[in-house]
Protein backbone atom coordinates (compact mmCIF):
# COMPACT_ATOMS: atom_id res chain seq x y z
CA UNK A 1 -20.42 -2.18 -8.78
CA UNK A 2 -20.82 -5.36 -7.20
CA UNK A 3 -18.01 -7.14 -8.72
CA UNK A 4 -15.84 -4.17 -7.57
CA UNK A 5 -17.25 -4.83 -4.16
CA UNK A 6 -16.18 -7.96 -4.30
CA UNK A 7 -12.76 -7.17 -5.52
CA UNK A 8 -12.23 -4.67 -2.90
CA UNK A 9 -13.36 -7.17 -0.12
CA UNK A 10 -11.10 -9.48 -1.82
CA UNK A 11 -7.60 -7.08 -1.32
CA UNK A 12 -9.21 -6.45 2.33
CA UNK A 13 -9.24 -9.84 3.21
CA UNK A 14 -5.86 -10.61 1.67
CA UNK A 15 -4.10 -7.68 3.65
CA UNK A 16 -5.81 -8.60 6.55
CA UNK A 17 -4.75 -12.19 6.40
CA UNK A 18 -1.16 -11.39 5.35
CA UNK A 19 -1.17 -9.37 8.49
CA UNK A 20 -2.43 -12.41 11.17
CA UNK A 21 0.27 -14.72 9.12
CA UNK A 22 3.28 -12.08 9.71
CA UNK A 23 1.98 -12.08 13.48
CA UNK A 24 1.65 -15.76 13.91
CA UNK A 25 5.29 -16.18 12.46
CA UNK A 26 6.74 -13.32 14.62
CA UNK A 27 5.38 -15.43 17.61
CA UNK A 28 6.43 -18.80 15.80
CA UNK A 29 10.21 -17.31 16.07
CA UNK A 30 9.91 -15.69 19.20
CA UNK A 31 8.79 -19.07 20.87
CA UNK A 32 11.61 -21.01 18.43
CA UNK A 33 13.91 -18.59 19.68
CA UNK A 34 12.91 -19.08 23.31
CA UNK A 35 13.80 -22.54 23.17
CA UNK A 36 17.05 -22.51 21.43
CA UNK A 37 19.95 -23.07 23.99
């Protein structure tokens, strides 16, 4: 049970991370974008 804990936490975390990077790049190109002539 506790490795499948861990497992779970582990797809969690991964979502959760995958979801701050798509955010940080969305405001990477907006910026970009914002400074393009």
């Amino acid at each position: 049970p506790a490795l499948r804990w861990k497992l779970a936490n582990l797809e969690t975390f991964q979502r959760r991370r995958l979801r701050d990077f798509t955010a940080q790049a969305d405001a990477l190109d907006a910026a970009l974008a914002e400074t393009q002539p």
